[in-house]
Protein backbone atom coordinates (compact mmCIF):
# COMPACT_ATOMS: atom_id res chain seq x y z
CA UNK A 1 104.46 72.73 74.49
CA UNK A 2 104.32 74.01 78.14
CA UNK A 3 101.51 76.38 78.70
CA UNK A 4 103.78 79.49 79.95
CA UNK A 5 105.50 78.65 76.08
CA UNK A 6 105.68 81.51 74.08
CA UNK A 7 102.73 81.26 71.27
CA UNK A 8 101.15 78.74 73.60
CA UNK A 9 98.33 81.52 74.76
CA UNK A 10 97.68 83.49 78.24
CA UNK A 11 98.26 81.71 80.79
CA UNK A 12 95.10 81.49 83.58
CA UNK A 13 97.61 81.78 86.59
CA UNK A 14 101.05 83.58 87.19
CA UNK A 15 102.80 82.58 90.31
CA UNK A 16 104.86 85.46 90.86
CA UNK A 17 108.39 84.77 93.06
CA UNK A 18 109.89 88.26 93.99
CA UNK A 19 113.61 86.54 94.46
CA UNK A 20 117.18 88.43 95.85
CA UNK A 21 120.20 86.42 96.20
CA UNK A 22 117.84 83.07 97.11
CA UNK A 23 120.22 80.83 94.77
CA UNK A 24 119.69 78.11 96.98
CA UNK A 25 116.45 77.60 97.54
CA UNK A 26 114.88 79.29 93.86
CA UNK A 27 115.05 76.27 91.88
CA UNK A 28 112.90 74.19 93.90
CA UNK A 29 110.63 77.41 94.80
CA UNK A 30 110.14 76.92 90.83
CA UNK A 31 109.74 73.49 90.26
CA UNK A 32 106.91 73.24 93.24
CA UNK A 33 105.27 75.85 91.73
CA UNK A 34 105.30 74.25 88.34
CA UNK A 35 104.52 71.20 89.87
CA UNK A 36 101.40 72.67 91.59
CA UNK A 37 100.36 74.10 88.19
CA UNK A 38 100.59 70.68 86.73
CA UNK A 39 98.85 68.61 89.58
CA UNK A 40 95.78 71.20 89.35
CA UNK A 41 95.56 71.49 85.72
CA UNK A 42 95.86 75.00 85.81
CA UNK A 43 97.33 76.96 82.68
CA UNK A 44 100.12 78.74 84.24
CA UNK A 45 103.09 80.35 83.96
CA UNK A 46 106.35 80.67 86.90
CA UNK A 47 107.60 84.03 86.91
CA UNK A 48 110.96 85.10 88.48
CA UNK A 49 111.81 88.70 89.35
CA UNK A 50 115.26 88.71 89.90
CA UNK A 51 116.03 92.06 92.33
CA UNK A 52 119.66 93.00 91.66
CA UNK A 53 121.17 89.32 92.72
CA UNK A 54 124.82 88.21 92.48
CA UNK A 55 124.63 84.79 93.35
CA UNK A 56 123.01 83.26 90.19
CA UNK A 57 119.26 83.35 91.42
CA UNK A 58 118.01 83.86 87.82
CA UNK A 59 120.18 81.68 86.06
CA UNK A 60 119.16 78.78 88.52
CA UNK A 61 115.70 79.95 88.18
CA UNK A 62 115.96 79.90 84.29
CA UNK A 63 117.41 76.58 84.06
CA UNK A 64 114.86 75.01 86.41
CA UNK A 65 112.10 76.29 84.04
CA UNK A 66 110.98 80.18 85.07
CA UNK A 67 110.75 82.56 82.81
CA UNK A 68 112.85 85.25 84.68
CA UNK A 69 112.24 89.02 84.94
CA UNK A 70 114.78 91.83 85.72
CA UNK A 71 114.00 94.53 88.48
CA UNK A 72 117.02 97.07 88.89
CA UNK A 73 115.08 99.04 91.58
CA UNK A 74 115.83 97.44 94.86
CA UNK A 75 113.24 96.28 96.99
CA UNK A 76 110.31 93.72 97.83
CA UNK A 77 108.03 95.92 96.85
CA UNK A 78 109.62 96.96 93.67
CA UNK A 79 110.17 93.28 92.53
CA UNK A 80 106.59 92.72 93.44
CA UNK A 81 105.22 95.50 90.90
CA UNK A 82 107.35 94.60 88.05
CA UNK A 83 106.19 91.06 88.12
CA UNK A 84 102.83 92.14 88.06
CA UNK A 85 103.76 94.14 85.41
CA UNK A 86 104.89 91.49 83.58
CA UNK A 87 102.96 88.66 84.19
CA UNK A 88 100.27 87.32 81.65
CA UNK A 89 97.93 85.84 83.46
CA UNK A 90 94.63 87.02 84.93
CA UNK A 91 94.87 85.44 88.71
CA UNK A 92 98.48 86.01 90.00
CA UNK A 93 99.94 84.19 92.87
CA UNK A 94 102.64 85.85 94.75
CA UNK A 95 105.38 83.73 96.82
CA UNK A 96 108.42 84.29 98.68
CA UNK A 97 111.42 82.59 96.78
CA UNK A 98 113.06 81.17 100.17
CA UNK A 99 111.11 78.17 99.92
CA UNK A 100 109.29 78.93 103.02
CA UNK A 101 105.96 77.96 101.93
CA UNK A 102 104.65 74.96 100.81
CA UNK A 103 102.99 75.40 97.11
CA UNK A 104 100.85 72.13 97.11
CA UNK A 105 98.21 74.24 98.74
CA UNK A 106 98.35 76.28 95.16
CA UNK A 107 94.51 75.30 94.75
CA UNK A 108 93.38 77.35 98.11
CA UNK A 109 94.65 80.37 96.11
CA UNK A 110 93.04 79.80 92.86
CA UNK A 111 89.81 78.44 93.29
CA UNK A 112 88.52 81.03 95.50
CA UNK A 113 89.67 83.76 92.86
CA UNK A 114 87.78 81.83 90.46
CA UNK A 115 84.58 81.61 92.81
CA UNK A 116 84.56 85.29 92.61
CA UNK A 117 86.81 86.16 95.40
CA UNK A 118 89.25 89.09 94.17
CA UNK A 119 92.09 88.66 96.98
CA UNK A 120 93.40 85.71 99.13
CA UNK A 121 95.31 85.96 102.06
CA UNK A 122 97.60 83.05 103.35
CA UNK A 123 97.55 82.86 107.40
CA UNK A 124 100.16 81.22 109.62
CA UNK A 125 98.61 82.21 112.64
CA UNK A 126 95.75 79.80 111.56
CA UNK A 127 97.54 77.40 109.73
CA UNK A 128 100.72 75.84 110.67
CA UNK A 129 104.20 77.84 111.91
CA UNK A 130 106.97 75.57 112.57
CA UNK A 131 109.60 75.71 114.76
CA UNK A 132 112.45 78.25 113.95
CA UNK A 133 110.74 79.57 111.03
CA UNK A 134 110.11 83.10 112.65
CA UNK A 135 112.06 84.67 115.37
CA UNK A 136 110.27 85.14 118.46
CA UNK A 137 110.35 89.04 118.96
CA UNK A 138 108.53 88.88 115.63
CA UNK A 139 106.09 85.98 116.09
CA UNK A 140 105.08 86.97 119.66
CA UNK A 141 105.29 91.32 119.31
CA UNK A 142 106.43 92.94 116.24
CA UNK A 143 103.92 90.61 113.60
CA UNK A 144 100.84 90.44 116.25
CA UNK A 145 101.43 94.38 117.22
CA UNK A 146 101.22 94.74 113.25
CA UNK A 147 97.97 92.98 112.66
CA UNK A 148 96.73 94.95 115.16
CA UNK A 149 97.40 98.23 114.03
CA UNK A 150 96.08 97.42 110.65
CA UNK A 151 92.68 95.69 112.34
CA UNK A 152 92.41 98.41 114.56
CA UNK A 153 93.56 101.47 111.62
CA UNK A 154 91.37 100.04 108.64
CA UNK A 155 88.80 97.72 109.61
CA UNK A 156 90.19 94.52 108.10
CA UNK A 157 89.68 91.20 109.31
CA UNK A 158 92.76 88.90 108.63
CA UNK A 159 95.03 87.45 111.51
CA UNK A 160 98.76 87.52 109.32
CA UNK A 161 99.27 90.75 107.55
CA UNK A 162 102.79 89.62 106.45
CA UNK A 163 102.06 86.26 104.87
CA UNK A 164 104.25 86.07 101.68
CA UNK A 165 101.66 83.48 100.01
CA UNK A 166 98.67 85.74 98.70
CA UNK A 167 96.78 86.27 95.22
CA UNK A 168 94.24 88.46 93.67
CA UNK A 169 93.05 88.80 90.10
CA UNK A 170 94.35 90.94 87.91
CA UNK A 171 90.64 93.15 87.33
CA UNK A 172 91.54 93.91 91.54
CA UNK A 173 95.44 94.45 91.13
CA UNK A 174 94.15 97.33 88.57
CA UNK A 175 91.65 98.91 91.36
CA UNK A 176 94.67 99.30 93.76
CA UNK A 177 97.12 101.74 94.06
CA UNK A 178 100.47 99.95 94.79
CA UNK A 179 103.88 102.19 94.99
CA UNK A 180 105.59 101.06 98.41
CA UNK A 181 108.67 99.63 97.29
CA UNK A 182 109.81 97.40 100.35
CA UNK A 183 108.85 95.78 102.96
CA UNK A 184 105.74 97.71 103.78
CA UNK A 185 104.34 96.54 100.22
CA UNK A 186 102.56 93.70 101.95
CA UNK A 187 100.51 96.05 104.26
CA UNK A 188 99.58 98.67 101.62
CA UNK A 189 97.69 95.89 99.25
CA UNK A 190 96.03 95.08 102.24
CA UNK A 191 94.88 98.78 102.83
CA UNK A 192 94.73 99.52 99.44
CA UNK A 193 91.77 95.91 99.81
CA UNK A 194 90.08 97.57 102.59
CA UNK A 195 89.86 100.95 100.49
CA UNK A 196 88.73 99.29 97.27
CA UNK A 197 85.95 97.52 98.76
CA UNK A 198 87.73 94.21 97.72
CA UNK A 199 86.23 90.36 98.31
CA UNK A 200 89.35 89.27 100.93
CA UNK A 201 89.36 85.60 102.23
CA UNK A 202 91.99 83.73 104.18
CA UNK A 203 93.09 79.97 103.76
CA UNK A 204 95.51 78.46 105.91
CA UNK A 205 99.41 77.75 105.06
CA UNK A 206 102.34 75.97 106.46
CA UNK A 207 105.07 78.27 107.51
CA UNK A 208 108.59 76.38 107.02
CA UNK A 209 112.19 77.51 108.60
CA UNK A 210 114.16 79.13 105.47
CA UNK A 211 116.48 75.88 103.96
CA UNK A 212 119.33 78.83 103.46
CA UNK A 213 119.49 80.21 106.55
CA UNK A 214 118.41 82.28 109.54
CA UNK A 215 114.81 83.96 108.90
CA UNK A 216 115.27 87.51 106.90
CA UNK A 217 113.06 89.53 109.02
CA UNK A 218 114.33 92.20 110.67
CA UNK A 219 113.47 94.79 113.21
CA UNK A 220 113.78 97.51 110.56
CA UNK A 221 111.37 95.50 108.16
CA UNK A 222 108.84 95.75 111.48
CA UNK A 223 108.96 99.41 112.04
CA UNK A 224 108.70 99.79 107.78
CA UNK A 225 105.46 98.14 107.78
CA UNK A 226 104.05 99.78 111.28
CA UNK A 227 105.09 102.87 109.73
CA UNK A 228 103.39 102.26 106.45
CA UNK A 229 100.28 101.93 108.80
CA UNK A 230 100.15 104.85 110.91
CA UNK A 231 101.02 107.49 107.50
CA UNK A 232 97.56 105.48 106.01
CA UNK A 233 95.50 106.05 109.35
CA UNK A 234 95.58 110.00 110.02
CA UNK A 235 93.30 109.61 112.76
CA UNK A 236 95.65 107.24 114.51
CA UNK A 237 98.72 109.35 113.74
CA UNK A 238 97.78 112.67 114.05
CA UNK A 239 93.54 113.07 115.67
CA UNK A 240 93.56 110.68 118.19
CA UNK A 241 96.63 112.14 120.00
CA UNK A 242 96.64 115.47 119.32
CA UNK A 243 92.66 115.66 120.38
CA UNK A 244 94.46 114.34 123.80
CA UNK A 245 96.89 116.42 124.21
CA UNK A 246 94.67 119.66 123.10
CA UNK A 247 92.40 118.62 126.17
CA UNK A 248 94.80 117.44 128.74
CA UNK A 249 96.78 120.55 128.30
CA UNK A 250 93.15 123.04 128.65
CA UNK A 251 92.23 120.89 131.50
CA UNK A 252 95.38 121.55 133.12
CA UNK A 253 95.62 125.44 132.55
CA UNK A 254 92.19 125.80 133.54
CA UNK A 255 92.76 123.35 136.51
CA UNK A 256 95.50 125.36 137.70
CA UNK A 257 93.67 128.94 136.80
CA UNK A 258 92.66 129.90 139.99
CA UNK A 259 95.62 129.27 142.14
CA UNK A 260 97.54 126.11 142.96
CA UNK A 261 96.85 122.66 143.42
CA UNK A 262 97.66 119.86 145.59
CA UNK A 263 98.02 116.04 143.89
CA UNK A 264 98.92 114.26 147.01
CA UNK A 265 102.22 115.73 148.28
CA UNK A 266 102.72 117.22 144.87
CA UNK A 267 102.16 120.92 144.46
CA UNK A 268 101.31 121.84 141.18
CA UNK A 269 101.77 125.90 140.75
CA UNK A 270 101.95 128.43 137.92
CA UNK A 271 104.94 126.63 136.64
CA UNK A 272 102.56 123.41 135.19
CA UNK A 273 100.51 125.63 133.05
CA UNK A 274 103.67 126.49 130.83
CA UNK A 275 103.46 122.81 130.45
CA UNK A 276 99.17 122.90 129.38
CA UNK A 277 100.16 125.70 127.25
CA UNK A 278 102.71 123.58 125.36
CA UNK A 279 100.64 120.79 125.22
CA UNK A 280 97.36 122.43 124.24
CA UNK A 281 99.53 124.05 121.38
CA UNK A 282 101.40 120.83 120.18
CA UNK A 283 97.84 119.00 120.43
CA UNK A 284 96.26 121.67 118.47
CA UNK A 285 98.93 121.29 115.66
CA UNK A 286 98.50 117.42 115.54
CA UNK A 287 94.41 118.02 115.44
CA UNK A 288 94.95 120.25 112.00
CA UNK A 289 98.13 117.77 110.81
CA UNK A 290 95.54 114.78 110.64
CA UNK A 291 92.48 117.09 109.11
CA UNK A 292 95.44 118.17 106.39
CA UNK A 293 96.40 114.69 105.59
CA UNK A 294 92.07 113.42 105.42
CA UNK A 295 91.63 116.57 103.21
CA UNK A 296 94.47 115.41 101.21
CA UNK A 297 93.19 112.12 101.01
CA UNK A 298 89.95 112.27 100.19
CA UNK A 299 90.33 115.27 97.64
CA UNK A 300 93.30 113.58 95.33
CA UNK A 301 93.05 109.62 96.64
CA UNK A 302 89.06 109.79 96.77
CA UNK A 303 89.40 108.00 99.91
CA UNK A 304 85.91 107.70 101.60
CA UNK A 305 85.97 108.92 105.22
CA UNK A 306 82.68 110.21 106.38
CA UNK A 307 83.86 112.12 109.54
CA UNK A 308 86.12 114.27 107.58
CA UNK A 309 83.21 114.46 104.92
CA UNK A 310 80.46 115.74 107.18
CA UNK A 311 83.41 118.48 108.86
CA UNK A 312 83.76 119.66 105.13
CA UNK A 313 80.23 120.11 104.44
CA UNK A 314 79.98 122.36 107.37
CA UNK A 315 83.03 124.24 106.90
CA UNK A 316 84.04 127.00 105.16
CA UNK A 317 86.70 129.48 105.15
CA UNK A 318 84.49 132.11 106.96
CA UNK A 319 83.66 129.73 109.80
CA UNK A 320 86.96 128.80 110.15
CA UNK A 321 88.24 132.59 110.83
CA UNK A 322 85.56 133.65 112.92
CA UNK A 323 86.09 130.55 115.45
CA UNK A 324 90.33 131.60 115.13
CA UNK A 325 88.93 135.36 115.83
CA UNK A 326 86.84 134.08 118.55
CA UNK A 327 89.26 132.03 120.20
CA UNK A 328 91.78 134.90 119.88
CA UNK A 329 89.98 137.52 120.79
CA UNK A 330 89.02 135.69 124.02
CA UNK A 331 92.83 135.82 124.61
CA UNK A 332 92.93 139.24 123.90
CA UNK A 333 90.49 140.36 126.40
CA UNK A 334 92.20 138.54 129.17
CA UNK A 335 95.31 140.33 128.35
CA UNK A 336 93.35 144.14 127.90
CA UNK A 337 91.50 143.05 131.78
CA UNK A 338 95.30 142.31 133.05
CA UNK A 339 96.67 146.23 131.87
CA UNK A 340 93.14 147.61 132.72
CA UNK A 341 93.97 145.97 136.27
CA UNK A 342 97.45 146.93 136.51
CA UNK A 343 96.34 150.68 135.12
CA UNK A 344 93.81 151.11 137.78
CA UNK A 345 95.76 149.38 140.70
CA UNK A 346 98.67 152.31 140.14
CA UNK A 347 100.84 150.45 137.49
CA UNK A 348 102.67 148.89 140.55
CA UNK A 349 104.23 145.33 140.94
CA UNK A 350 102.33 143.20 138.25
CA UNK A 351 101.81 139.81 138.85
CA UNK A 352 99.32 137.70 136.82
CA UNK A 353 100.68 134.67 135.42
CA UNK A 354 98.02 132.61 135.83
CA UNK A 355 95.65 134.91 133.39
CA UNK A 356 98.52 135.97 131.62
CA UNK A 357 99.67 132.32 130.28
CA UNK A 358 96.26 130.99 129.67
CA UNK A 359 95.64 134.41 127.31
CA UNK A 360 98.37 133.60 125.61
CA UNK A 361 97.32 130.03 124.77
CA UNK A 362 94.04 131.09 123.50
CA UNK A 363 95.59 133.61 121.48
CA UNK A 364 98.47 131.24 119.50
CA UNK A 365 95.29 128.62 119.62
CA UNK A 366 92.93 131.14 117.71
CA UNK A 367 96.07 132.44 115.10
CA UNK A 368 96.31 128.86 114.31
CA UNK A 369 92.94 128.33 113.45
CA UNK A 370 92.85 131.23 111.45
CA UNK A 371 96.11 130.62 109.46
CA UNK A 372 94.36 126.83 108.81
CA UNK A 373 91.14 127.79 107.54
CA UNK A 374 92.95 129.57 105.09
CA UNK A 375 95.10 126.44 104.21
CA UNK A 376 92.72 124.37 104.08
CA UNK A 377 90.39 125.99 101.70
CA UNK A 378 93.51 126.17 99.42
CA UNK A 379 93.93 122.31 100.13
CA UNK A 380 90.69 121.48 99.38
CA UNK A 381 90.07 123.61 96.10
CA UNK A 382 86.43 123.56 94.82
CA UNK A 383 85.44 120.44 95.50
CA UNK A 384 82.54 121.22 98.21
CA UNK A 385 82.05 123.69 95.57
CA UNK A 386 82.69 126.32 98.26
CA UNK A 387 86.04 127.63 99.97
């Protein structure tokens, strides 16, 4: 009896092939994965998640020895949850069906799982790429730029965030919280690693040219997975640019506050603080956009970011309006000084943009704040215990 037999027990190991329309490379994907199981002596089982195919995948899947899966929801992410869902074993090996990778390194993914590791990564970068098997726009720019975000975003140390070769136990699959449903699923498990506090190691792989075909990736599968990053890293999305904008467009009113100034043989007048006062309000918007999607975050997710943390133990809804009030009333009083001065100067020919725009900056500044303290007490509830 096999050991993926039914009645022959759990299986230790469940390689896990997410497979679409791959009817020409699936059966051997199977029988090297089998044949890995074998030459280790690991108790396994080959699982098959056929994802909507109409070229016989699962049947030539079936007949090479898989036990084959349905998922009707399209997607590599989708497949990838329901054959987690319905593998039995407790360390689960995940593989591309396009017979891309070579499974006699089967062993690099297991034994570290079984040393107490509870993810492994597969790297091309430090293993082996051949020639032709990625394009070059996404081997020398899209991939790297990728990695980098993630590295950069979250903190993780890997060099190949889209290797299709990767395990982790099943005790760590049930610590994550998986949902993308394409391409981007390979970056959120790594996230969802770096979030969990997750043992991650990497082991080297060989990187083949697809036997079918042309390499799958495409520019829309890079942009999935970079955006994927950037809606995980708030402070990338939203803080970082909208603290730059918020002081690029001050520094420019205030610059420009006095009268005109010269950049070279440029003359920057009135006219450019229009410009600060956009980008001071657009920057301002970003600034409360990212401390929205932190609150968000760590109040439902639990998500552990001590910046926004230490903000929230200082805050409070009455702080928030009086800094809005303060910010706005400074406005205000600019504007009463400008009719005080026209008043008293005969209620002549008026002409004060300079004051006039950077009052009205402070003043749509401070109405924001005030409008997002109240928000964001109602975001954050009671858990500081406090609104």
């Amino acid at each position: 009896m096999s050991p993926d037999a039914p009645g022959s027990g759990a299986p230790e190991v469940s390689v896990v092939i997410p497979c679409r329309n791959e009817a020409g490379t699936i059966a051997a994907v199977v029988r090297d994965a089998r044949a890995a199981l074998d030459a280790n002596g690991y108790a396994g089982e080959v699982l098959v998640v056929d994802n909507g195919s109409t070229d016989g995948s699962g049947e030539a899947a079936a007949a090479a020895g898989a036990r084959v899966v349905r998922q009707p929801i399209r997607g590599y992410g989708a497949a990838c949850l329901g054959g987690f869902e319905a593998a039995r074993g407790d360390l689960l090996v995940l593989v591309d069906g396009d017979g891309t990778y070579d499974l006699s390194v089967l062993h690099r993914f297991v034994e570290p799982l079984r040393s107490g590791y509870e993810m492994v990564l597969g790297t091309r970068r430090n293993g082996e790429m051949l020639p032709g098997a990625m394009r070059r726009t996404h081997r020398h720019l899209l991939e790297p730029l990728q990695t980098h975000l993630l590295r950069s975003s979250f903190g993780l140390r890997v060099s190949d965030v889209r290797c299709g070769l990767r395990a982790l136990t099943r005790d760590a699959l049930a610590r994550l919280r998986l949902g993308a449903t394409g391409m981007e699923f390979a970056s959120e498990m790594l996230v969802e690693a770096v979030r969990s506090g997750l043992e991650v190691v990497e082991v080297p792989v060989s990187f083949h040219p697809r036997p079918a075909g042309e390499p799958r990736r495409r520019l829309g599968d890079g942009w999935r997975v970079a955006r994927q990053i950037l809606l995980l890293s708030p402070t990338r999305l939203y803080l970082a640019p909208g603290l730059a904008l918020l002081a690029m467009g001050l520094l420019l009113e205030g610059a420009l506050l006095p009268g005109p100034i010269r950049v070279g043989e440029l003359r920057l007048d009135f006219h450019f603080m229009f410009v600060g006062s956009a980008l001071a309000i657009l920057g301002l918007q970003l600034v409360l956009l990212g401390i929205y999607a932190k609150t968000y975050g760590m109040v439902h997710d639990r998500l552990v970011d001590r910046g926004i943390a230490r903000f929230h133990l200082h805050y409070s809804l009455e702080r928030g309006v009086s800094l809005g009030a303060t910010v706005f009333g400074l406005g205000l009083a600019v504007n009463v000084w400008i009719l005080s001065s026209w008043v008293s100067a005969g209620r002549g020919e008026l002409f004060a943009v300079r004051p006039a725009v950077f009052a009205l900056t402070l003043m749509v500044l401070g109405a924001e704040i005030v409008f997002a303290a109240f928000f964001l007490s109602l975001l954050r509830g009671s858990e500081f215990g406090r609104v």
